[in-house]
Each structure stands twice: as structure tokens, then as C-alpha cells.
Protein backbone atom coordinates (compact mmCIF):
# COMPACT_ATOMS: atom_id res chain seq x y z
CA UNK A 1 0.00 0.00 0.00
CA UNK A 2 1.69 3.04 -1.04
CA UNK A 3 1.76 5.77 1.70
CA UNK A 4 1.87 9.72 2.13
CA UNK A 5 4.43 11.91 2.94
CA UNK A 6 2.65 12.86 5.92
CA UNK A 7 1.46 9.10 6.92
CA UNK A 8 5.37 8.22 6.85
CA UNK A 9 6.09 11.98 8.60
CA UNK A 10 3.34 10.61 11.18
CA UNK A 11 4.40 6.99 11.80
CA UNK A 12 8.02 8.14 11.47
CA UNK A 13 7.48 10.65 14.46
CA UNK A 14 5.46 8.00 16.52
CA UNK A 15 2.86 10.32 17.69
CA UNK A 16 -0.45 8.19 17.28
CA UNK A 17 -2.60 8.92 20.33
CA UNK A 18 -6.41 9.46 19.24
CA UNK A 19 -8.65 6.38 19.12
CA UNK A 20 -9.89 4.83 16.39
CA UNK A 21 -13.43 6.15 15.56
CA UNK A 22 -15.23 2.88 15.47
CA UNK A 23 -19.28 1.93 16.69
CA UNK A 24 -17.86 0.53 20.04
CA UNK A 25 -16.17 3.55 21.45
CA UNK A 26 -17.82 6.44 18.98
CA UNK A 27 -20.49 7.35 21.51
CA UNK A 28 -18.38 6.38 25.05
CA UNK A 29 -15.89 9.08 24.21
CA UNK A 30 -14.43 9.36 20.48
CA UNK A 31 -11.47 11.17 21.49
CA UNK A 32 -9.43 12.01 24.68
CA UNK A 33 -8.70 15.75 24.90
CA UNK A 34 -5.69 17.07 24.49
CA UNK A 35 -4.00 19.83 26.64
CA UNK A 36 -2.86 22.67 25.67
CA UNK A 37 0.70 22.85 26.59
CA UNK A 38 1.21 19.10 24.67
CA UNK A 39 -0.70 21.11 21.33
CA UNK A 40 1.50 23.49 20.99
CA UNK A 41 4.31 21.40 21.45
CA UNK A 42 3.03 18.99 18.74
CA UNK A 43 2.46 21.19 15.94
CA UNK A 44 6.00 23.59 16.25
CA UNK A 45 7.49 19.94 16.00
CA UNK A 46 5.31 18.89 12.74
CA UNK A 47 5.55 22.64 11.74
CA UNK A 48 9.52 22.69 11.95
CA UNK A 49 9.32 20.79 8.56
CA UNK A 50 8.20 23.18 6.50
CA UNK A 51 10.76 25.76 7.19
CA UNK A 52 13.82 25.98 4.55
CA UNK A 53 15.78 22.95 5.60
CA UNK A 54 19.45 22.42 4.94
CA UNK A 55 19.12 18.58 4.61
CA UNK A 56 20.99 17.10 1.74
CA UNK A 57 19.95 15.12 -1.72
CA UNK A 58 20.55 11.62 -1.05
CA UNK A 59 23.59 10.70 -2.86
CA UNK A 60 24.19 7.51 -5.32
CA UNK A 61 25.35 4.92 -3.28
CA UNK A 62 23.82 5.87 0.16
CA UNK A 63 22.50 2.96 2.13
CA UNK A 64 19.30 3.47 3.97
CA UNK A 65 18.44 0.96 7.00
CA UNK A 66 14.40 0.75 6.09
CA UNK A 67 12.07 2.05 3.05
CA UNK A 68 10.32 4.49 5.11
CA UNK A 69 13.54 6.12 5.96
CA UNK A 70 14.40 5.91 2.28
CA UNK A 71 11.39 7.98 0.99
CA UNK A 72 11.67 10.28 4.35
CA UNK A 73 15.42 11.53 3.09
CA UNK A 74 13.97 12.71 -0.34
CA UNK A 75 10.79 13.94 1.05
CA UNK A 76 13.05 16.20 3.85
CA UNK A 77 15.03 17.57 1.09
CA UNK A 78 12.28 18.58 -1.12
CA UNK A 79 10.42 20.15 1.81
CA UNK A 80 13.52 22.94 2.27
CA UNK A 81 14.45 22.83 -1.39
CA UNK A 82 10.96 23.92 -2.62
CA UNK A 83 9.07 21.46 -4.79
CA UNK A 84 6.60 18.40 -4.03
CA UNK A 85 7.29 14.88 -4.46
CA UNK A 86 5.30 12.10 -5.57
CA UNK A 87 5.54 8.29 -5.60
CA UNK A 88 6.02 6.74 -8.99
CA UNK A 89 4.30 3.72 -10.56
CA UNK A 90 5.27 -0.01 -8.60
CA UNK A 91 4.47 -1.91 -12.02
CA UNK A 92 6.49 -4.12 -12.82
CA UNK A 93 9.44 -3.59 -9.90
CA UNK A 94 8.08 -6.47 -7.19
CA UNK A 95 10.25 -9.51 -6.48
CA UNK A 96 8.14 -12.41 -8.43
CA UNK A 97 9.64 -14.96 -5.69
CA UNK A 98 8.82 -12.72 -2.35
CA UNK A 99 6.43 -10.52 -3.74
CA UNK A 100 8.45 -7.75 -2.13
CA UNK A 101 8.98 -4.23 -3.56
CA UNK A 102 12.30 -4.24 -5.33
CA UNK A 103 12.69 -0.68 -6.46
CA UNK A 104 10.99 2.66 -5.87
CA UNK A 105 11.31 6.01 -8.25
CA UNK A 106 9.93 9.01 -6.40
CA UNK A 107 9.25 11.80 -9.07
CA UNK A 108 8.64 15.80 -9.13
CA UNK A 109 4.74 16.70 -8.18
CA UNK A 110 5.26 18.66 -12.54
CA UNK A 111 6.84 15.42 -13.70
CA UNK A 112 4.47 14.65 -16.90
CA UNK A 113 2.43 16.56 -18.95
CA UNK A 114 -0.79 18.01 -18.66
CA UNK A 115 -4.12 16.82 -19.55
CA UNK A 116 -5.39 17.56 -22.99
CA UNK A 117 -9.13 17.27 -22.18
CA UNK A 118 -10.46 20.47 -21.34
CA UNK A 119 -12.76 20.94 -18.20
CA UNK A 120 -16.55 21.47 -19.68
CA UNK A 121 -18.21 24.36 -19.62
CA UNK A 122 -21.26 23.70 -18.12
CA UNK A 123 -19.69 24.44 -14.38
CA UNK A 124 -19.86 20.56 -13.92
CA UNK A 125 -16.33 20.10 -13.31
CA UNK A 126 -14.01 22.80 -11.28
CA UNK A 127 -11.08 24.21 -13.31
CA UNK A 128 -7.56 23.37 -11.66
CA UNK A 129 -4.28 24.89 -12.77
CA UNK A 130 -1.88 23.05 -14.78
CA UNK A 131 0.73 21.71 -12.70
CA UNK A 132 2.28 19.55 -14.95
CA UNK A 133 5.37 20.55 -17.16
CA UNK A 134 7.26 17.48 -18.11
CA UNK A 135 9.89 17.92 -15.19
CA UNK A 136 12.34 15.63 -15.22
CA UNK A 137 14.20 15.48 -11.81
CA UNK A 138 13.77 12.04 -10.01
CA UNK A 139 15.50 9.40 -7.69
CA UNK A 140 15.38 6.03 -8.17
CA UNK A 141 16.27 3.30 -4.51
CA UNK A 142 16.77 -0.19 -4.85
CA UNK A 143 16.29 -2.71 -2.26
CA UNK A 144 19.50 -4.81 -1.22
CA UNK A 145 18.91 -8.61 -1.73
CA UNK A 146 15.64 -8.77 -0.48
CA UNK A 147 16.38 -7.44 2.70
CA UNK A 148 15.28 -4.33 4.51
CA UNK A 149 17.99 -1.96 3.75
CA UNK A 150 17.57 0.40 0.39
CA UNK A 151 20.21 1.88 -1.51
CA UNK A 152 20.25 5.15 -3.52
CA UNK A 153 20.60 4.10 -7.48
CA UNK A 154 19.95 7.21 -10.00
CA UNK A 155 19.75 11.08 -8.61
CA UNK A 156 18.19 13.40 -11.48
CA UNK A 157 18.04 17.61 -10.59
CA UNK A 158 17.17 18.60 -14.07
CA UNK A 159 14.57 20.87 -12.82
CA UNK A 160 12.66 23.21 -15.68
CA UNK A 161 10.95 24.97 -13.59
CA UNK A 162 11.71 28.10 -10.66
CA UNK A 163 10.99 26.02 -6.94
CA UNK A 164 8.66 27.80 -4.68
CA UNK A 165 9.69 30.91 -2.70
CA UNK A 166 10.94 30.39 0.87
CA UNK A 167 7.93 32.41 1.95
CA UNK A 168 5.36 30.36 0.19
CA UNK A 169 7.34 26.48 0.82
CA UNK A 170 4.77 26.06 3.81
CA UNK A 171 1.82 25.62 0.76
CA UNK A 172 3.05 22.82 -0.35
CA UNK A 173 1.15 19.64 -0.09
CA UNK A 174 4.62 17.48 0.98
CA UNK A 175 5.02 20.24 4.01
CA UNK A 176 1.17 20.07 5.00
CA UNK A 177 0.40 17.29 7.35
CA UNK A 178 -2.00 17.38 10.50
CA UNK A 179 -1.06 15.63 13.17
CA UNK A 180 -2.82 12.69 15.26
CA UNK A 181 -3.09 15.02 18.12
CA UNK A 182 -4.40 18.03 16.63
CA UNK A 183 -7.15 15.27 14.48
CA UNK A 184 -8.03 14.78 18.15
CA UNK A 185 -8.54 18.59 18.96
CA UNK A 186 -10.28 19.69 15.34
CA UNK A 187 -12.61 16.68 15.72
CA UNK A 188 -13.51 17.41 19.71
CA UNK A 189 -14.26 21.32 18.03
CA UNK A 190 -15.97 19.96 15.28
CA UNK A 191 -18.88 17.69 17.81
CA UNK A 192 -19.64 21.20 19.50
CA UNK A 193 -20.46 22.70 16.26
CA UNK A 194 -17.46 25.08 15.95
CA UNK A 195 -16.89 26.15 12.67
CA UNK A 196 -13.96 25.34 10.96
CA UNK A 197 -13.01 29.20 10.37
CA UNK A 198 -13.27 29.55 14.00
CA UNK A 199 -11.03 26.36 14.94
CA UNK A 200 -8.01 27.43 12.20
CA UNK A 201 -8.24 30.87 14.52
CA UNK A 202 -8.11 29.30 17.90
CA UNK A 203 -5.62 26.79 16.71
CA UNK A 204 -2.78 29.40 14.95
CA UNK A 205 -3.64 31.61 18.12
CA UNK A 206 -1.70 28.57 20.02
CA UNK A 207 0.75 27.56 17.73
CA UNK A 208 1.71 31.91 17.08
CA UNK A 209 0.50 32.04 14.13
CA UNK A 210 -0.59 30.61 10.64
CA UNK A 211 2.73 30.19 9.89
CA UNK A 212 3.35 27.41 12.32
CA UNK A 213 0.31 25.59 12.51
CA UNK A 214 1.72 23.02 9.62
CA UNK A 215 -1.86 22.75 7.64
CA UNK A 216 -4.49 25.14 5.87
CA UNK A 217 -7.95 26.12 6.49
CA UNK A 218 -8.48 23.58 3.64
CA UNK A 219 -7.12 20.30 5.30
CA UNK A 220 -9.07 20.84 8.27
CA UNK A 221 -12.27 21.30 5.68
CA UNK A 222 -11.06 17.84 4.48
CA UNK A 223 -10.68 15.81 7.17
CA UNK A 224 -14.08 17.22 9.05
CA UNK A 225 -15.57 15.91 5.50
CA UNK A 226 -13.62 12.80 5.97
CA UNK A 227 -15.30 12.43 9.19
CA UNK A 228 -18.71 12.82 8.71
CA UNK A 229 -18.39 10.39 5.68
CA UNK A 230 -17.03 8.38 7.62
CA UNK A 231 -20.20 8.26 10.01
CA UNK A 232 -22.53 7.64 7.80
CA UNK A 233 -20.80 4.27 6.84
CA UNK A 234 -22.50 3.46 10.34
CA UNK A 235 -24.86 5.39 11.72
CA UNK A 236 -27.53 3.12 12.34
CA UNK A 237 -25.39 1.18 14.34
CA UNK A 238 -24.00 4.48 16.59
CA UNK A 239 -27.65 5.67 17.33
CA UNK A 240 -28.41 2.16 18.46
CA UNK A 241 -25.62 1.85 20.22
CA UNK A 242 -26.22 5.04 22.34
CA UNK A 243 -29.91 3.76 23.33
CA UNK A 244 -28.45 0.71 24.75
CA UNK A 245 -26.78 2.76 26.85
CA UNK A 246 -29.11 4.93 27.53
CA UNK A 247 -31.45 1.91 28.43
CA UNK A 248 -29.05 0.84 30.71
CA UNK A 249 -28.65 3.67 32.61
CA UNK A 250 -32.41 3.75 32.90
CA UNK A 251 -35.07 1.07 32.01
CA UNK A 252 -37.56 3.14 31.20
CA UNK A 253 -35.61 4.49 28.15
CA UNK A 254 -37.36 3.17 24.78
CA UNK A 255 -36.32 3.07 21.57
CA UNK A 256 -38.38 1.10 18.43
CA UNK A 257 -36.80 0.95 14.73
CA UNK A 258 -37.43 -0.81 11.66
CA UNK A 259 -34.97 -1.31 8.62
CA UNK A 260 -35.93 -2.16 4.99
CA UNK A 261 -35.19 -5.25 2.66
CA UNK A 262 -31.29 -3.34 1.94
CA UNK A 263 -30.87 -2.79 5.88
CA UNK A 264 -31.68 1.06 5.43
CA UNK A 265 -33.41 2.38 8.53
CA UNK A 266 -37.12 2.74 7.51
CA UNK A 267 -38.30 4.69 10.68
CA UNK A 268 -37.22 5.25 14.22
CA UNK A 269 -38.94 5.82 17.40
CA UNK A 270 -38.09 6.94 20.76
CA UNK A 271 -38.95 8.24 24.82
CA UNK A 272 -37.28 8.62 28.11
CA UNK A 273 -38.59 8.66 31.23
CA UNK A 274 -39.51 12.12 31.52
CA UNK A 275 -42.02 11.98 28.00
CA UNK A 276 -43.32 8.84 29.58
CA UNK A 277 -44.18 10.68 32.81
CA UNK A 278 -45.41 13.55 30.78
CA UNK A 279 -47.62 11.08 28.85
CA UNK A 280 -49.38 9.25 32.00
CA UNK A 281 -50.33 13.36 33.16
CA UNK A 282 -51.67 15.35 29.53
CA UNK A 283 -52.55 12.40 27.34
CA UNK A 284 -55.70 13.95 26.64
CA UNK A 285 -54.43 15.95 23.39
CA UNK A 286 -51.61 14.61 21.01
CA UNK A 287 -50.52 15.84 18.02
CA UNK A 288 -47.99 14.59 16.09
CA UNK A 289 -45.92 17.56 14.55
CA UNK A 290 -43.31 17.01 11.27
CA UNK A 291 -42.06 20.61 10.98
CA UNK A 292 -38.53 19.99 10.46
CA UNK A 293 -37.08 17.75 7.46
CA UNK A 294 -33.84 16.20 7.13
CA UNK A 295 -32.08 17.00 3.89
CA UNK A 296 -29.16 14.67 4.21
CA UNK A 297 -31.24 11.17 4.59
CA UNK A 298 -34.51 12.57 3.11
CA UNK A 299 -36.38 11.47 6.45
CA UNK A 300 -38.63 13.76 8.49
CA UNK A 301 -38.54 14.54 12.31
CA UNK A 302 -41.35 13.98 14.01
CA UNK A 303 -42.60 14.48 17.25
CA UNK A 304 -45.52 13.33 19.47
CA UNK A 305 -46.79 16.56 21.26
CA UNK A 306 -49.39 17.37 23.84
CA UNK A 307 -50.18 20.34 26.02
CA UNK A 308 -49.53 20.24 29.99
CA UNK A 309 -51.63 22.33 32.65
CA UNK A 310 -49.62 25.45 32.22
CA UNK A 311 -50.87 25.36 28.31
CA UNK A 312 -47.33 24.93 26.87
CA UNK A 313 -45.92 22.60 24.84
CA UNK A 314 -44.76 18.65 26.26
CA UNK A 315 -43.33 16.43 24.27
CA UNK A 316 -44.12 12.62 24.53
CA UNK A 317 -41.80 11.25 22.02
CA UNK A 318 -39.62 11.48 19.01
CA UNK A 319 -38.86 10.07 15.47
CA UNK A 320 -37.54 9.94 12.18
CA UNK A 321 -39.84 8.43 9.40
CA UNK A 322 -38.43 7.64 5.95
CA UNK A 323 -41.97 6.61 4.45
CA UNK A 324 -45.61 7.83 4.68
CA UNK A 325 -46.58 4.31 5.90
CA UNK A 326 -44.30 4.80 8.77
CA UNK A 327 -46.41 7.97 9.79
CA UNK A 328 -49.21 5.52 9.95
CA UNK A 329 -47.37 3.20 12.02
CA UNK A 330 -46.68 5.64 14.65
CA UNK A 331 -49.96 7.63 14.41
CA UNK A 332 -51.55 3.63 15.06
CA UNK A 333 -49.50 3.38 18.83
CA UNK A 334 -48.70 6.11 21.53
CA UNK A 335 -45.84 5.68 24.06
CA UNK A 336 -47.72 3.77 27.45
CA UNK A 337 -46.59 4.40 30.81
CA UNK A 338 -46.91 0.66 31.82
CA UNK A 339 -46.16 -1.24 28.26
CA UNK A 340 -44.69 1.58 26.24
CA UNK A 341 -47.48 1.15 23.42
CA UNK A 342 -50.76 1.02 23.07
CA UNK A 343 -53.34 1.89 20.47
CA UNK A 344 -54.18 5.70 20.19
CA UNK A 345 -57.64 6.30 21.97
């Protein structure tokens, strides 16, 4: 599997301490949080990398104890020379015996030439800058009888193009990386609702400045988008997972669902303690409101309403309802104080 510069940046620095966001620990507590003294430490550490660096080229002949140590040499000289780097193809360069990775080429980010097929017009597709201009500076490792060690082979600088300014070098994508540790903090700001403006703010307030946070407004806006994708692989199973333990921590939590043919959730129903009670006292009137509509799923919010002796509004229970049958479903049973459902009177 071919990795980043910042995944070998990150694995290389050994500074892994979130917790995986999985349906077992997603609700308990998705991430620890992070102080502030150890934030600001970690990102003018990842930040340091960036800045004009006075590392060398690996030389031909220069032995290298593992791979990730191989690519990590280039990728350190790039960052402080002022160009990108990016992995070239593994076709045709694994061991047919081991199956192991015999030799890697790492090539200039403007290696190549640009695409011919123009963008349409219709606004469908975003227009990008060319950033290809048949660059030709590349290195080329070979592994050392299939052992761990790699060994510098070819060293190309015919550059034909200017490198990026000193001022700018922090732009590039090799030098931005966001740590595990600020992941942690972004995503704890992102569950409150902060917006993502706001966090970048906050965030190069700590570090002193935008300079030295090591990452742009736009990676944070990609890995909050990573995020939520990556909840809706499973959100069924999160919501259900936090009504167990909700019904643990009181029995007279209830939750109902029902999933289609595909295992998409059809509707959802639920009630603690305090609608129940409200339901045994002003069950004389019940309406059952669907103001609201989600946009992302296409499912309304509903709720089961009633009016207490102060004439305000009490709600008896909640749910989301995919289909108009479901609204039939839930308009045929009320939440019961003794069996949780019965028919409507």
C-alpha cells in the first residue's frame, strides 16, 4: 500500500494517540482531549518541517536501513528545497519470488504533462491549474537482496521549472500534514459545532500564528468531511448503540426501529422517562408535529406533542420516518406508561 508523505512523517514521528473512531467507542468518548501545553508542542514539532531545511539530496550509493527512511530523506530535502514529491508507478518492480517491492522512483509533483481534455463548460467540473510541465528530476532506490535496507541508485536535478519561494514552501502539499493530536482537537471542536473558520483561529492563536500551525484552512475542511463520511458508513449502528446505553442507565428508556429489505433504517422511534411521565399526566391531546425535514437522509422529524396544565408545549416522544406508511405506524401506537405502546384512543 503506497503511503503519504505525511502518513510516513506521522508513523516516522510515533505520535499516534487518538482512538480509532469505530461503533464501540464512537459514543463512550471518540477522542481524549488534548491539553494545551502538549498542542503546541506537537504542531511547532510537525511545523519545523516546513521551514527551509538544509538537509541534503541523497547521494548515489547511500545505504538506507528501512524504506520508510528511504522515501523520508527525499521527502526532507524537497520540503527545504521547494518542490513536491510524488511516488512513482510499482508496475512491474516487485520480487516475483517474495512478492516484495524491489525498487521505488519518487518523481517531481510537474513530472508529466498536462491533460489535454479540457474541463466542460457547463460548471460541472471545477477548473484546476496546470501543474504539470514534463519535469524531469527524479531518484530512483533499490532494495538490497531482499532485505530491509535500500540503496540510492539514479539522482536526477534537471529541474525546468523556478521552486517555490521560501515564503510560500509552507503551501506545499509534501510540508502540509496534520497531526494525530491536533485530528483529536479539530474533531472534539468539530462535535460542539465550531466552525472550521473559527477552529483554524483558535488553533494558529496557540501555535503563534498561521505560519506554524503546519496545515491550511483547507485540510481541516477535508478531514471534518472525511469524518462525517465516515459516520454515515455506520450510523444506524451508533444511534443504536447510544440507546443501549441509555437503556441501561435507565429502564424506562425506549427506543423502536425498523430497517428495509437493503438494511436502510425505515423509521425510528423513541422516549425517556420524563415523556413517559409527561404522557401518563396530559394524554388527553396529542398531536404529532413534522415541521422539520432532514435533507441529508430525506427522512422527516417527528414528534408526538401534547399540552400540559400550564398550556405549553410537552413532548411525549420522538422520530424519524423515511416513508408515509411509517407515519401511519406511529400515528396507530402512543408511548404507554406501563407497556410503552398502546393503540391511540
Amino acid at each position: 500500500m503506497r503511503k503519504s508523505s505525511a502518513d510516513i512523517r506521522e508513523s516516522s514521528a510515533n505520535v499516534a494517540t487518538g482512538t480509532a473512531k469505530t461503533p464501540n467507542n464512537h459514543f463512550k468518548r471518540k477522542f481524549s482531549s488534548p491539553g494545551q501545553n502538549q498542542t503546541f508542542l506537537d504542531h511547532h514539532s510537525s511545523s519545523s518541517t516546513y521551514r527551509q531545511s538544509s538537509k541534503p539530496c541523497p547521494i548515489v550509493g547511500q545505504v538506507f536501513p528501512s524504506y520508510e527512511m528511504t522515501l523520508q530523506s527525499y521527502y526532507d530535502f524537497a520540503s527545504g528545497k521547494g518542490f513536491s514529491v510524488r511516488l512513482g508507478s510499482t508496475k512491474n518492480v516487485l520480487d516475483k519470488q517474495s512478492g516484495q517491492l524491489e525498487m521505488k522512483r519518487l518523481l517531481c509533483s510537474k513530472q508529466g504533462s498536462p491533460s489535454l481534455i479540457l474541463p466542460p463548460s457547463d460548471g460541472t467540473r471545477r477548473k484546476n491549474g496546470v501543474s504539470r510541465c514534463g519535469c524531469m528530476a527524479n531518484i530512483k532506490f533499490k532494495r538490497i537482496d531482499r532485505s530491509d535496507k535500500w540503496v540510492t541508485d539514479i539522482v536526477n536535478h534537471d529541474h525546468n521549472h523556478p521552486f517555490t519561494t521560501p515564503s510560500k514552501i509552507r503551501y506545499l502539499p509534501i510540508n502540509r500534514s496534520i497531526s494525530e493530536t491536533s485530528k483529536v482537537l479539530f474533531s472534539s471542536l468539530d462535535e460542539v459545532n465550531v466552525p472550521v473558520s473559527q477552529q483554524t483561529a483558535y488553533f494558529s492563536n496557540q501555535v503563534g500564528g498561521l505560519q506554524n500551525m503546519g496545515c491550511m484552512t483547507l485540510d481541516i475542511n477535508n478531514m471534518v468531511r472525511d469524518n462525517h463520511v465516515d459516520l454515515k458508513n455506520y450510523d444506524v449502528d451508533l444511534i443504536v448503540e447510544e440507546f443501549e446505553i441509555r437503556k441501561l442507565e435507565n429502564n424506562d428508556f425506549f427506543y423502536d426501529l425498523v430497517k428495509d429489505d437493503e438494511g436502510r433504517l425505515r423509521h425510528l422511534f423513541w422516549a425517556d422517562l420524563i415523556m413517559i411521565e409527561n404522557y401518563k399526566l396530559f394524554e388527553d391531546s396529542v398531536t404529532f408535529d413534522t415541521t422539520y425535514k432532514t435533507n441529508v437522509y430525506s427522512m422527516v422529524f417527528g414528534m408526538f406533542c401534547g399540552v400540559n396544565h400550564h398550556r405549553k408545549t410537552t413532548i411525549f416522544g420522538s422520530a424519524f420516518l423515511r416513508y408515509s406508511i411509517s407515519i401511519f405506524y406511529l400515528h396507530s401506537y402512543i408511548l404507554s406508561p406501563l407497556n410503552h405502546f398502546i393503540p391511540m384512543k
